[in-house]
N, C-alpha and C. Protein backbone atom coordinates (compact mmCIF):
# COMPACT_ATOMS: atom_id res chain seq x y z
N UNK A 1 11.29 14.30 -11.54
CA UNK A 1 11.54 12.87 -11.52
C UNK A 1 10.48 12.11 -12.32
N UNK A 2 9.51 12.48 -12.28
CA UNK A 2 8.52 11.67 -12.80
C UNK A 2 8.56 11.77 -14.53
N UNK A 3 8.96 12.63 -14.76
CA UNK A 3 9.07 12.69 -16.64
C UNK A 3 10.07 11.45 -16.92
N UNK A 4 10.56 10.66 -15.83
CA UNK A 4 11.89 9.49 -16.61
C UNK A 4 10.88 8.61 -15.72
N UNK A 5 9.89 8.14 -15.37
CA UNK A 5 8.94 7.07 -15.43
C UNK A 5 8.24 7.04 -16.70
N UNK A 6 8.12 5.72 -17.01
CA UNK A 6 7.56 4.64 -18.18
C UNK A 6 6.14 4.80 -17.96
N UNK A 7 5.32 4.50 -18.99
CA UNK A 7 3.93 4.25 -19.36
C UNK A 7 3.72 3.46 -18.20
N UNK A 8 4.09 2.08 -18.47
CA UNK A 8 3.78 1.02 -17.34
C UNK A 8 3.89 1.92 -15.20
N UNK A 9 5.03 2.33 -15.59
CA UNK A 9 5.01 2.68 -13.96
C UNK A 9 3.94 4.49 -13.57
N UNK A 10 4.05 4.71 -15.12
CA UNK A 10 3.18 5.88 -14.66
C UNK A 10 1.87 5.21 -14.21
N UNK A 11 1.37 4.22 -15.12
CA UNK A 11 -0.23 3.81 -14.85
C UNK A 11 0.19 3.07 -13.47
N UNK A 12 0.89 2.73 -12.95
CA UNK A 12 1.07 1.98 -11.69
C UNK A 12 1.29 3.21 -10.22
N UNK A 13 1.37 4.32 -10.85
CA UNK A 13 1.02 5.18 -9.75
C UNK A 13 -0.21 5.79 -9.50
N UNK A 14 -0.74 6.44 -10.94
CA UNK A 14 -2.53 6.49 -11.33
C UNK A 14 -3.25 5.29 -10.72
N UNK A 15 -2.87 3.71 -10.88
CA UNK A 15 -3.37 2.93 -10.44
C UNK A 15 -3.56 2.42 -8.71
N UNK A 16 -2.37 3.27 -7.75
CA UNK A 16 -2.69 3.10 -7.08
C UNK A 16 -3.49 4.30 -6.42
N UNK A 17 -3.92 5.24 -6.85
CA UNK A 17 -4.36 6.64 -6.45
C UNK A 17 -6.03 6.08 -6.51
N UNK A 18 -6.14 5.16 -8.19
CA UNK A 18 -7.04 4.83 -8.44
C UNK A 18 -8.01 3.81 -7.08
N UNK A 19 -6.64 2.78 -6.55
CA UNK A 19 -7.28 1.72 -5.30
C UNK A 19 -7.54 2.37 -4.21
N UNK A 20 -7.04 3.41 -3.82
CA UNK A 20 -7.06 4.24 -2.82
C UNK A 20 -9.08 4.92 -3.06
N UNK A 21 -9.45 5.05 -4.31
CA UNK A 21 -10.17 5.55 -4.05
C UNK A 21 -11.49 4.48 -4.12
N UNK A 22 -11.25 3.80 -4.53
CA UNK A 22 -12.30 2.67 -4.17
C UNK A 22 -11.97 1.86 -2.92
N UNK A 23 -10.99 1.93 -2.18
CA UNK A 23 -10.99 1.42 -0.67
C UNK A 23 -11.42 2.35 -0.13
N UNK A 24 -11.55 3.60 -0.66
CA UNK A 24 -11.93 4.94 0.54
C UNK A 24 -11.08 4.95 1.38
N UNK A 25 -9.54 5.67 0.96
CA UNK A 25 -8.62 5.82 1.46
C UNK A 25 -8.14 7.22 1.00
N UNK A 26 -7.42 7.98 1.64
CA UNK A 26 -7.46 9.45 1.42
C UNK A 26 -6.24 9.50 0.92
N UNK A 27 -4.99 8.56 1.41
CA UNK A 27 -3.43 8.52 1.51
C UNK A 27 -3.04 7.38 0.79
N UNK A 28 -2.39 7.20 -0.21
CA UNK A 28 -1.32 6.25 -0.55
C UNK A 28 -0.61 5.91 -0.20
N UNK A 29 -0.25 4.86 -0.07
CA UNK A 29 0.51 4.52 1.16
C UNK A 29 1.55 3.05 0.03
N UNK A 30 2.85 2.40 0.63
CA UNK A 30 3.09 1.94 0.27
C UNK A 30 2.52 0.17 -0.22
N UNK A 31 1.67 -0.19 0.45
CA UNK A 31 0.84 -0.94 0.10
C UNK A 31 -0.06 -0.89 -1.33
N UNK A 32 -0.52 0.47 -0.75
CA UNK A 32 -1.41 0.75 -2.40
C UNK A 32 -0.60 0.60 -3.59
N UNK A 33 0.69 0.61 -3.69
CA UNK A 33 1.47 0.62 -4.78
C UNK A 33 1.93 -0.92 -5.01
N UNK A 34 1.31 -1.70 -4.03
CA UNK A 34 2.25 -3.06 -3.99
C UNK A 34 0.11 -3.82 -4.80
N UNK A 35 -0.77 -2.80 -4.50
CA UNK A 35 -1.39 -3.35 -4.95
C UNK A 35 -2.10 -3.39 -6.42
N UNK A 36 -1.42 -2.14 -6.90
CA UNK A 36 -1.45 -1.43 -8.30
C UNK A 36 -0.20 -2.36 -8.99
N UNK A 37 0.92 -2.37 -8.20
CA UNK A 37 1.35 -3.52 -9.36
C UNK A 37 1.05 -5.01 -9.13
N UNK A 38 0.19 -5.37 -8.66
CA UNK A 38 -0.02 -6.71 -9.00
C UNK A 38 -1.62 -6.66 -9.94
N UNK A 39 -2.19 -6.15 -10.49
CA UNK A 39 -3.11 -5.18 -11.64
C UNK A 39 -2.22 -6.79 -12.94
N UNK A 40 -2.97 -6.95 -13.54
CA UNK A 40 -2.37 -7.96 -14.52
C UNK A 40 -2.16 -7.14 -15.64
N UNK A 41 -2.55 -5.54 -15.63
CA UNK A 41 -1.68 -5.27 -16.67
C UNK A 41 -0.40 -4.33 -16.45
N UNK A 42 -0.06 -4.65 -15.30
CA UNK A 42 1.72 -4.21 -15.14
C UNK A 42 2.37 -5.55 -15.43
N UNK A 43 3.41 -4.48 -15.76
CA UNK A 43 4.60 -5.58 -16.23
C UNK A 43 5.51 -6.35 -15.36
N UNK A 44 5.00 -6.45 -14.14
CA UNK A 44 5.54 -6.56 -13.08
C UNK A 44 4.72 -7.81 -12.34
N UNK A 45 3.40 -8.11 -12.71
CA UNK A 45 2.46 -8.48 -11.84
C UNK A 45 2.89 -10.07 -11.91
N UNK A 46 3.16 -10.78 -13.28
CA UNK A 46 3.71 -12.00 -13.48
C UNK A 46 4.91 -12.80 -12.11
N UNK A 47 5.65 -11.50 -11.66
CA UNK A 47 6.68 -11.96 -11.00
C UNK A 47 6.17 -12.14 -9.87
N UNK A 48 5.31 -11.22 -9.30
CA UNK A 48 4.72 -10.99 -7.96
C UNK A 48 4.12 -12.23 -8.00
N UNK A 49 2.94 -12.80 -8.46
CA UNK A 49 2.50 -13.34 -9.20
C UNK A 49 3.14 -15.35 -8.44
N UNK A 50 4.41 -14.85 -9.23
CA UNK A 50 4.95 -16.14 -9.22
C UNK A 50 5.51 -16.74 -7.51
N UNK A 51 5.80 -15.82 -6.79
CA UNK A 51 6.35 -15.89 -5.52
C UNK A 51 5.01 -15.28 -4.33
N UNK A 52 3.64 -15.20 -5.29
CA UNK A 52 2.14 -15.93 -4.03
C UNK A 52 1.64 -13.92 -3.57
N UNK A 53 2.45 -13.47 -4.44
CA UNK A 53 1.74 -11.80 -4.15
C UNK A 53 0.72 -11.50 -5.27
N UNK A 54 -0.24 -11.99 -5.19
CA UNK A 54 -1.50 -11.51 -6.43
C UNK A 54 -2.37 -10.61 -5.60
N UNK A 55 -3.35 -9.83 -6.50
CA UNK A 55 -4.36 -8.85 -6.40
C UNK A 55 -5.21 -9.74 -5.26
N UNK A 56 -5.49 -10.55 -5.41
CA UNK A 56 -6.25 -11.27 -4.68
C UNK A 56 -6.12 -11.43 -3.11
N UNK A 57 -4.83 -11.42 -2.60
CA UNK A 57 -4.18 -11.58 -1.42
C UNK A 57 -3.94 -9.91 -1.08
N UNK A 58 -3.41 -9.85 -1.77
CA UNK A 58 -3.09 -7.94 -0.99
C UNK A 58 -4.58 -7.90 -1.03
N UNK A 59 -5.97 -7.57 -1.76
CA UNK A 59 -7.12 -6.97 -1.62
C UNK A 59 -7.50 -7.78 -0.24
N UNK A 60 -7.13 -8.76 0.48
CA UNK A 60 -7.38 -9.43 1.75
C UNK A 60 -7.20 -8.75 2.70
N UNK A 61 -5.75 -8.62 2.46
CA UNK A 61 -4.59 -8.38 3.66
C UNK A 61 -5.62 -6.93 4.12
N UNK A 62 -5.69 -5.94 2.86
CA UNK A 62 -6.07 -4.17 3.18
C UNK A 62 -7.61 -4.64 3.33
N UNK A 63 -8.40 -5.38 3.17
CA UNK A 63 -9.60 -5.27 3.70
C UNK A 63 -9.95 -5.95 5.04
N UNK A 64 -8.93 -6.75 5.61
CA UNK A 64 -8.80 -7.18 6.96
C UNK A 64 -8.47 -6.18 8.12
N UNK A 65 -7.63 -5.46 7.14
CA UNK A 65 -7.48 -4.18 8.01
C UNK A 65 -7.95 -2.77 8.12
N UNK A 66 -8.78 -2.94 6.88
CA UNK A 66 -9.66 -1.60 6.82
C UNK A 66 -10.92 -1.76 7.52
N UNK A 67 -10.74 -0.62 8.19
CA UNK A 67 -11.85 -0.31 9.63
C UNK A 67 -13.65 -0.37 9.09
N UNK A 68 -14.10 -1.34 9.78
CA UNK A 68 -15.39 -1.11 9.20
C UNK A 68 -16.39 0.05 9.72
N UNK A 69 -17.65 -0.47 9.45
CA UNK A 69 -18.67 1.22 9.80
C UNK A 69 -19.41 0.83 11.02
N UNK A 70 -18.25 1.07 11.80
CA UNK A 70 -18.56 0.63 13.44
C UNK A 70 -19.20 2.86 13.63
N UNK A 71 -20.39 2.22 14.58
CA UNK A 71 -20.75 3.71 14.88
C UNK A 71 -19.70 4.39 15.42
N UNK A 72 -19.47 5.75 15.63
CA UNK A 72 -18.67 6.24 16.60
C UNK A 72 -18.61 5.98 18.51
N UNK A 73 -17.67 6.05 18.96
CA UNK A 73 -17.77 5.16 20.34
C UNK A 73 -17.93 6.85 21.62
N UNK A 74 -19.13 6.68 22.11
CA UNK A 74 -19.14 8.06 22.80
C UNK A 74 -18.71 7.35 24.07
N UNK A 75 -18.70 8.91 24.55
CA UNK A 75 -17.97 8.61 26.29
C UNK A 75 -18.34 7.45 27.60
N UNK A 76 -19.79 7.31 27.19
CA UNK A 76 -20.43 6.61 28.35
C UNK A 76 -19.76 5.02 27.55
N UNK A 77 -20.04 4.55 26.34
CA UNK A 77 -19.37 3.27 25.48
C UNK A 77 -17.96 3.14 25.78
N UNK A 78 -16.82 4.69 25.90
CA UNK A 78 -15.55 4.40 26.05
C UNK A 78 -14.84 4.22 27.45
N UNK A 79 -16.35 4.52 28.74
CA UNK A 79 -15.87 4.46 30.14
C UNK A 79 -16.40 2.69 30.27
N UNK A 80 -17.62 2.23 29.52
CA UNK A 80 -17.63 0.34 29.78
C UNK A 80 -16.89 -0.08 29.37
N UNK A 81 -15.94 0.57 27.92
CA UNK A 81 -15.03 -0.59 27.23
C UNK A 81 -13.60 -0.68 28.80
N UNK A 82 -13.44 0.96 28.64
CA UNK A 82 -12.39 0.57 30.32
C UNK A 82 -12.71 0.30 31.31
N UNK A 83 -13.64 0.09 31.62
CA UNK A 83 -14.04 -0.56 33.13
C UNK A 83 -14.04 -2.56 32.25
N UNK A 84 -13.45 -2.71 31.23
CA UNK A 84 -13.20 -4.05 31.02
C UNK A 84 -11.43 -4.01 30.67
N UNK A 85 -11.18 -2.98 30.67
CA UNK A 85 -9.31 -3.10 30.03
C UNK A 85 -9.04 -2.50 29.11
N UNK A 86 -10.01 -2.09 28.01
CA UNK A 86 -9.94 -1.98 26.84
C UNK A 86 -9.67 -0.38 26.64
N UNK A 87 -8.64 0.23 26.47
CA UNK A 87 -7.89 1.57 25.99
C UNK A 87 -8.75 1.81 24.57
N UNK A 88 -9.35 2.71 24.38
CA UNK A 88 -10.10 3.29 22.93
C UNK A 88 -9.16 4.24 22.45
N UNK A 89 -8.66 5.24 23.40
CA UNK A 89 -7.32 5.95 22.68
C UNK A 89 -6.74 5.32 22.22
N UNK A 90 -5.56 3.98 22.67
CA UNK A 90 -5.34 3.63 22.27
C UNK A 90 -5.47 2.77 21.13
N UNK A 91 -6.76 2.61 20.98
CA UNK A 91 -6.96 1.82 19.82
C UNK A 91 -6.56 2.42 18.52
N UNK A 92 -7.49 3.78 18.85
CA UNK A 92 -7.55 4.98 17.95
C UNK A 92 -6.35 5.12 17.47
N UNK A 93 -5.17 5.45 18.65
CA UNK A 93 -4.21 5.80 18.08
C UNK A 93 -3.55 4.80 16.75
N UNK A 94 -3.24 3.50 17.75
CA UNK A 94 -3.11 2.30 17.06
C UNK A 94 -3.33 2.29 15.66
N UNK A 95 -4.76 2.86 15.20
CA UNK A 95 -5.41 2.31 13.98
C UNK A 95 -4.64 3.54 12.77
N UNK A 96 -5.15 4.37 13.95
CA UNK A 96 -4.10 5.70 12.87
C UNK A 96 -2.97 5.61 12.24
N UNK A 97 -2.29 4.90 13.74
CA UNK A 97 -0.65 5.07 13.30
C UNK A 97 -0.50 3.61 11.57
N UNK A 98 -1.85 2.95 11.67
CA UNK A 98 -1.36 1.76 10.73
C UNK A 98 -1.89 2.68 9.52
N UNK A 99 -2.88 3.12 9.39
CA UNK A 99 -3.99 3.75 8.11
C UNK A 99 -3.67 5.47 8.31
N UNK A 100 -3.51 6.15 8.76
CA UNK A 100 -3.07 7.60 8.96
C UNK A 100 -4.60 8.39 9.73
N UNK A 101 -4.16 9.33 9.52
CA UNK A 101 -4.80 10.53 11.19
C UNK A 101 -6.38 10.58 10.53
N UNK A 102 -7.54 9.81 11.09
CA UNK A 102 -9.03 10.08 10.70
C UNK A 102 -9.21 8.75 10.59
N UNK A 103 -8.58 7.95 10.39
CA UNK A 103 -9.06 6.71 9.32
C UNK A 103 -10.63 6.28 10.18
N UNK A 104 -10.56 6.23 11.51
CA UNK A 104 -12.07 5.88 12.46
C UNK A 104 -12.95 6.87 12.28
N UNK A 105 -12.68 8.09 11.56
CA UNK A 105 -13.66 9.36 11.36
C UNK A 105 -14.72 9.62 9.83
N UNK A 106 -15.63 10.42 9.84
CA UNK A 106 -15.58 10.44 8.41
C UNK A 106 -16.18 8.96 8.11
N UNK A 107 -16.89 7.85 8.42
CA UNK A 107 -17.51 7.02 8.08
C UNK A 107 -18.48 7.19 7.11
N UNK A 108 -18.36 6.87 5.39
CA UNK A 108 -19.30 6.86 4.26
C UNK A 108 -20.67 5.74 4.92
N UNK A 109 -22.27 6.11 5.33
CA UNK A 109 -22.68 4.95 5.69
C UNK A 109 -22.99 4.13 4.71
N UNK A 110 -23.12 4.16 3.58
CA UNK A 110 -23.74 3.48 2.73
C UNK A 110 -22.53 2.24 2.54
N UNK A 111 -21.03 2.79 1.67
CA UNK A 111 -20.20 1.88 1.61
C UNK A 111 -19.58 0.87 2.82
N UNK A 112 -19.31 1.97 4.22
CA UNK A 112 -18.75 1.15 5.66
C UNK A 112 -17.32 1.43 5.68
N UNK A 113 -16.90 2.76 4.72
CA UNK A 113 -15.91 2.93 4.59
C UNK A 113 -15.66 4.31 4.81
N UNK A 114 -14.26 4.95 5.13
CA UNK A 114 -13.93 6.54 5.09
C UNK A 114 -14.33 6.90 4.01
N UNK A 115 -15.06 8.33 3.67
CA UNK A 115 -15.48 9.16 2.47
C UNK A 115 -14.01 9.65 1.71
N UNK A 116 -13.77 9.05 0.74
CA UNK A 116 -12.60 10.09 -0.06
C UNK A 116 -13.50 11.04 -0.69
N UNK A 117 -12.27 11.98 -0.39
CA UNK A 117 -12.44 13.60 -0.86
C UNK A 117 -11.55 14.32 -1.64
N UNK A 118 -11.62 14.31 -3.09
CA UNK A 118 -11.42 14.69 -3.80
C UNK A 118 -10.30 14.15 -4.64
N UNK A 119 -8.72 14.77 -4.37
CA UNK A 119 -7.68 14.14 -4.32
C UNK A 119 -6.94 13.50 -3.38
N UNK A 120 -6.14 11.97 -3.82
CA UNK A 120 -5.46 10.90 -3.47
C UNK A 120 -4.18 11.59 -3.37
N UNK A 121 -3.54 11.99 -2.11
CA UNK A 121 -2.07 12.62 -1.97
C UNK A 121 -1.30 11.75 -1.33
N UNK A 122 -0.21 11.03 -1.88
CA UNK A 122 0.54 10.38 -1.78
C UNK A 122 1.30 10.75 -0.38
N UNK A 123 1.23 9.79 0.76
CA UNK A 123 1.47 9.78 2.55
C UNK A 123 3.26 9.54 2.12
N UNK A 124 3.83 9.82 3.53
CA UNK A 124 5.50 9.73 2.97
C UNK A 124 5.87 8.59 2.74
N UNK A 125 5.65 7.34 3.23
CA UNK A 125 6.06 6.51 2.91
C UNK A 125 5.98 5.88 1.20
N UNK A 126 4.71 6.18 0.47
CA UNK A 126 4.59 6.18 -1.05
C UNK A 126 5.76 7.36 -1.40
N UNK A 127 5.75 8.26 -1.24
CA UNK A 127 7.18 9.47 -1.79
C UNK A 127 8.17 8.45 -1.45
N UNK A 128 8.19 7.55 -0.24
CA UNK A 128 9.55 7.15 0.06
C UNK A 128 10.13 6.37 -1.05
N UNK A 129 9.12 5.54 -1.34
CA UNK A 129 8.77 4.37 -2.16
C UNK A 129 9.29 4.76 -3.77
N UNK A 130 8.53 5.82 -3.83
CA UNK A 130 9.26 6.38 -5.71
C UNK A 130 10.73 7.07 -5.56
N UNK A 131 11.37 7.72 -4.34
CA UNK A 131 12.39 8.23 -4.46
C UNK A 131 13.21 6.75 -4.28
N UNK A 132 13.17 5.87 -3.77
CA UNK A 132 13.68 4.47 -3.64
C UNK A 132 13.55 3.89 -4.74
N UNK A 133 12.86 4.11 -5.63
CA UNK A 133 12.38 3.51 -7.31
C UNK A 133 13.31 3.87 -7.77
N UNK A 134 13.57 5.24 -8.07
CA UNK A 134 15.07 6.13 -8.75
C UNK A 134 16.02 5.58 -8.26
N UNK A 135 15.92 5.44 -7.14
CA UNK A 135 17.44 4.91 -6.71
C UNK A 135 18.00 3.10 -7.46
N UNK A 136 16.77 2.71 -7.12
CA UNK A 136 17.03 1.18 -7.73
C UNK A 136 17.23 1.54 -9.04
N UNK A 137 16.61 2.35 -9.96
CA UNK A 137 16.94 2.61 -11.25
C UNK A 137 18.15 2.87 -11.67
N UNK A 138 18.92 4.00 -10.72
CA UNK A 138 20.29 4.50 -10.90
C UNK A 138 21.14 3.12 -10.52
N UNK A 139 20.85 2.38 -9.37
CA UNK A 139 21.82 1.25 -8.82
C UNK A 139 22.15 0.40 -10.30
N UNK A 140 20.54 0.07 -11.03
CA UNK A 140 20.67 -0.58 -11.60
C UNK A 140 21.02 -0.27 -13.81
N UNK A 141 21.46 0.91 -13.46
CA UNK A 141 22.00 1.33 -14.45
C UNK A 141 20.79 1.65 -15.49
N UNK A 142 19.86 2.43 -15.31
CA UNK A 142 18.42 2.35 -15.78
C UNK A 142 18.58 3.67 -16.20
N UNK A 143 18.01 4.62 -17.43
CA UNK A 143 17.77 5.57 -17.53
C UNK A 143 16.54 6.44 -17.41
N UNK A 144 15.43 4.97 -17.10
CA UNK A 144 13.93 5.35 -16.54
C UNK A 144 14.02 4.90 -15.61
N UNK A 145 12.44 5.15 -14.95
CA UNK A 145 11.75 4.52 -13.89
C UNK A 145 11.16 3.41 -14.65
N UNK A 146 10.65 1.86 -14.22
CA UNK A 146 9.96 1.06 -15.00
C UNK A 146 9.22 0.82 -13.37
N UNK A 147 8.06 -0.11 -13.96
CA UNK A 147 7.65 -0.84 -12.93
C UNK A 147 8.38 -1.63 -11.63
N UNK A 148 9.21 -2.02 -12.28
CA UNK A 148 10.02 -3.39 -11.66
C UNK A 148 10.86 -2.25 -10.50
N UNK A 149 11.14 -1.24 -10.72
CA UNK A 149 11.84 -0.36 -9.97
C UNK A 149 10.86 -0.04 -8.90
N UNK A 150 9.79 0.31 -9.02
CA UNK A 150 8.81 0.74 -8.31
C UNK A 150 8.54 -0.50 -7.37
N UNK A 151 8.37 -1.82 -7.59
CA UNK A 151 8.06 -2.80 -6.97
C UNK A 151 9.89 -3.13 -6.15
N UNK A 152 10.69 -2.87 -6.49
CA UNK A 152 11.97 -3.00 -5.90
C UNK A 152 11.85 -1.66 -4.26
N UNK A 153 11.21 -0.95 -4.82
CA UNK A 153 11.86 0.23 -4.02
C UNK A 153 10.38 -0.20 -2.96
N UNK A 154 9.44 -0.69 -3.05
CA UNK A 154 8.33 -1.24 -2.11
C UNK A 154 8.99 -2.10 -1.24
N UNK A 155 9.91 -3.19 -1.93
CA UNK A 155 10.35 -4.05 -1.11
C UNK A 155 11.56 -3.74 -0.20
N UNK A 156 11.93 -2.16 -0.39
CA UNK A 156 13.33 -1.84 -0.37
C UNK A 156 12.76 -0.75 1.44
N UNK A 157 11.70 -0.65 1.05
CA UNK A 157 11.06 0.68 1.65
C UNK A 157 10.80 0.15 3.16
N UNK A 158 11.02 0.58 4.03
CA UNK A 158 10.80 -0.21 5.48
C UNK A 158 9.14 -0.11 6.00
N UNK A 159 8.41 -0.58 5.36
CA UNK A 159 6.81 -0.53 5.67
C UNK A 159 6.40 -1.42 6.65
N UNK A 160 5.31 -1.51 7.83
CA UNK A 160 5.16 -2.22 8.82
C UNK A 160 4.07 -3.10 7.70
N UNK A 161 3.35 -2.55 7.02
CA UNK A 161 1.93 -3.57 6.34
C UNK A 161 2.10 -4.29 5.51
N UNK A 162 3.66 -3.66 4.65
CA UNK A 162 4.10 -4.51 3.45
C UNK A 162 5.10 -5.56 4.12
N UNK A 163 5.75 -5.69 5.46
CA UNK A 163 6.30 -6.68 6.04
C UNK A 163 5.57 -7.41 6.23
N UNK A 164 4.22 -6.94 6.69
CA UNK A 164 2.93 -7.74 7.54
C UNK A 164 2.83 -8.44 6.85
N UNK A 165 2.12 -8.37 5.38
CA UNK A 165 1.40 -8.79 4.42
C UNK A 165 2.40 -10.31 3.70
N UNK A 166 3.71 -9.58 3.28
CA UNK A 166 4.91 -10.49 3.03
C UNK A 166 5.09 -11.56 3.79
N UNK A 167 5.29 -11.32 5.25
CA UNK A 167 5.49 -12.60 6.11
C UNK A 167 3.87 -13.27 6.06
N UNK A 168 3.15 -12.63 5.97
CA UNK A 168 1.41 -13.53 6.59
C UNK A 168 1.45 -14.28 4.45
N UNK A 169 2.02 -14.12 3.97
CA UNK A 169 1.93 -14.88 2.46
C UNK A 169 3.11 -16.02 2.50
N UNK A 170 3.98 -15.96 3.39
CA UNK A 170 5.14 -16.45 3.43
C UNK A 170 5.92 -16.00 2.59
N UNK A 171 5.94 -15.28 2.38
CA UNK A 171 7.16 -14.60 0.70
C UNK A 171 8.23 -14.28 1.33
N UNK A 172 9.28 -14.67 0.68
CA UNK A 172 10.82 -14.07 1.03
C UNK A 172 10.74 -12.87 0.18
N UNK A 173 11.49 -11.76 0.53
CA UNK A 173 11.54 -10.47 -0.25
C UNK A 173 12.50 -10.21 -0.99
N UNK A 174 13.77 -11.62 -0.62
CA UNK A 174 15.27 -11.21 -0.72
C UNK A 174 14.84 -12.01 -2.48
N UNK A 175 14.26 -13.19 -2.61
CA UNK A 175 13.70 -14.39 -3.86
C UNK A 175 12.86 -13.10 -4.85
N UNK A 176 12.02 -12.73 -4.19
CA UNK A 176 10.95 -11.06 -5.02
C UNK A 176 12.39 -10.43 -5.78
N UNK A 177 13.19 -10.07 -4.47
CA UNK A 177 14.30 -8.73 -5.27
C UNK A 177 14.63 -9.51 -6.69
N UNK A 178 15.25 -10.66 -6.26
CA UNK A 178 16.06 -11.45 -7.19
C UNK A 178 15.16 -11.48 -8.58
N UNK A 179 14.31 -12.27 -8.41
CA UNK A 179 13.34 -12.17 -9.69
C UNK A 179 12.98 -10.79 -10.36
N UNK A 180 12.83 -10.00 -9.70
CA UNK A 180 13.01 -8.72 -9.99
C UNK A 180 13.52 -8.16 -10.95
N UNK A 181 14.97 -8.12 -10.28
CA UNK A 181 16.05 -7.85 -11.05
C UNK A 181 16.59 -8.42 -12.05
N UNK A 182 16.40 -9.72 -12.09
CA UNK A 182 16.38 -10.32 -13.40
C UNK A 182 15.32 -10.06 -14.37
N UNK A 183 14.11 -9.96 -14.05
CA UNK A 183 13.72 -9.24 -15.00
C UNK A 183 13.69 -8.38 -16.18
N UNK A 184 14.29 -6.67 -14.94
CA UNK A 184 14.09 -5.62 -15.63
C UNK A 184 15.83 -6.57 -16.44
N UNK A 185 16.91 -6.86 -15.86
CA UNK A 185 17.86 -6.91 -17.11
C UNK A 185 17.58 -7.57 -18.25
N UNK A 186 16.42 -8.81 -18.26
CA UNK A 186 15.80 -9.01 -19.40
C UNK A 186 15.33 -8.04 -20.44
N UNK A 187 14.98 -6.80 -19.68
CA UNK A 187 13.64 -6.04 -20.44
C UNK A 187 14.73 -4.94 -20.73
N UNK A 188 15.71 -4.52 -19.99
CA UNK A 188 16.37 -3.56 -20.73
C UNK A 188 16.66 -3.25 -21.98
């Protein structure tokens, strides 16, 4: 699949492998791709752009939610937090299920962030995200992948962070598709 992606959407997958590794993130996730195309040199970023999704706001949204370099919480810390209410499994779990399995582990101290290690392997929801790209491509009578497909199939993709992020900007997704799609039929 990837040999019928474009220059533009190839660097928009490199690019999000690339944010992943300066957030100190191990997994790509569909966010990272919503934040690689808003990069001002995708061809895509103008539209985002226009309807209040810039680099600027997604780098918010994922650093509001990226876990800082809180020490690790030992047993005697996780029996005061519950003798007040406060579930630490659950937190744990919680944080996982948003960022994937470690994200509270593995603390870099210098940055305040998880240590990436080595290679950026794309979590299912990013696979979901490019096999949803093809599809918008085929819907839309495309013989590549372009950007605009890639940013279609983000919005297409059922993500809890990229809903998050969308509603906390106020963005309609249905106004994104539209512009979208007018687009790529421009650019065809």
């Amino acid at each position: 699949m990837f040999e019928r992606f474009t220059t533009d959407a190839r660097a928009v997958v490199v690019a999000s492998q690339e944010e992943c590794r300066s957030l100190g993130v191990d997994e790509v996730r569909p966010v990272h791709l919503l934040l690689a195309l808003t990069d001002d040199d995708t061809a895509v970023s103008g539209v985002l752009a226009a309807h209040g999704i810039d680099r600027a706001a997604v780098r918010r949204a994922l650093d509001a939610g990226t876990p800082g370099a809180a020490e690790p919480v030992d047993e005697d810390d996780a029996a005061a937090l519950r003798a007040l209410g406060i579930d630490v499994d659950a937190i744990r779990e919680a944080v996982e299920r948003q960022f994937g399995a470690g994200a509270l582990d593995d603390v870099a101290p210098d940055a305040g962030r998880p240590a990436t290690r080595g290679r950026v392997a794309f979590g299912r929801g990013a696979k979901k995200v490019l096999e949803l790209a093809l599809r918008e491509a085929v819907r839309l009578r495309s013989r590549e992948i372009r950007a605009e497909h890639i940013a279609l199939g983000v919005l297409r993709n059922d993500d809890d962070a990229v809903r998050l992020l969308l509603r906390g900007l106020e963005v309609d997704p249905r106004a994104v598709r539209a512009s979208l799609e007018d687009r790529g039929r421009r650019t065809a």
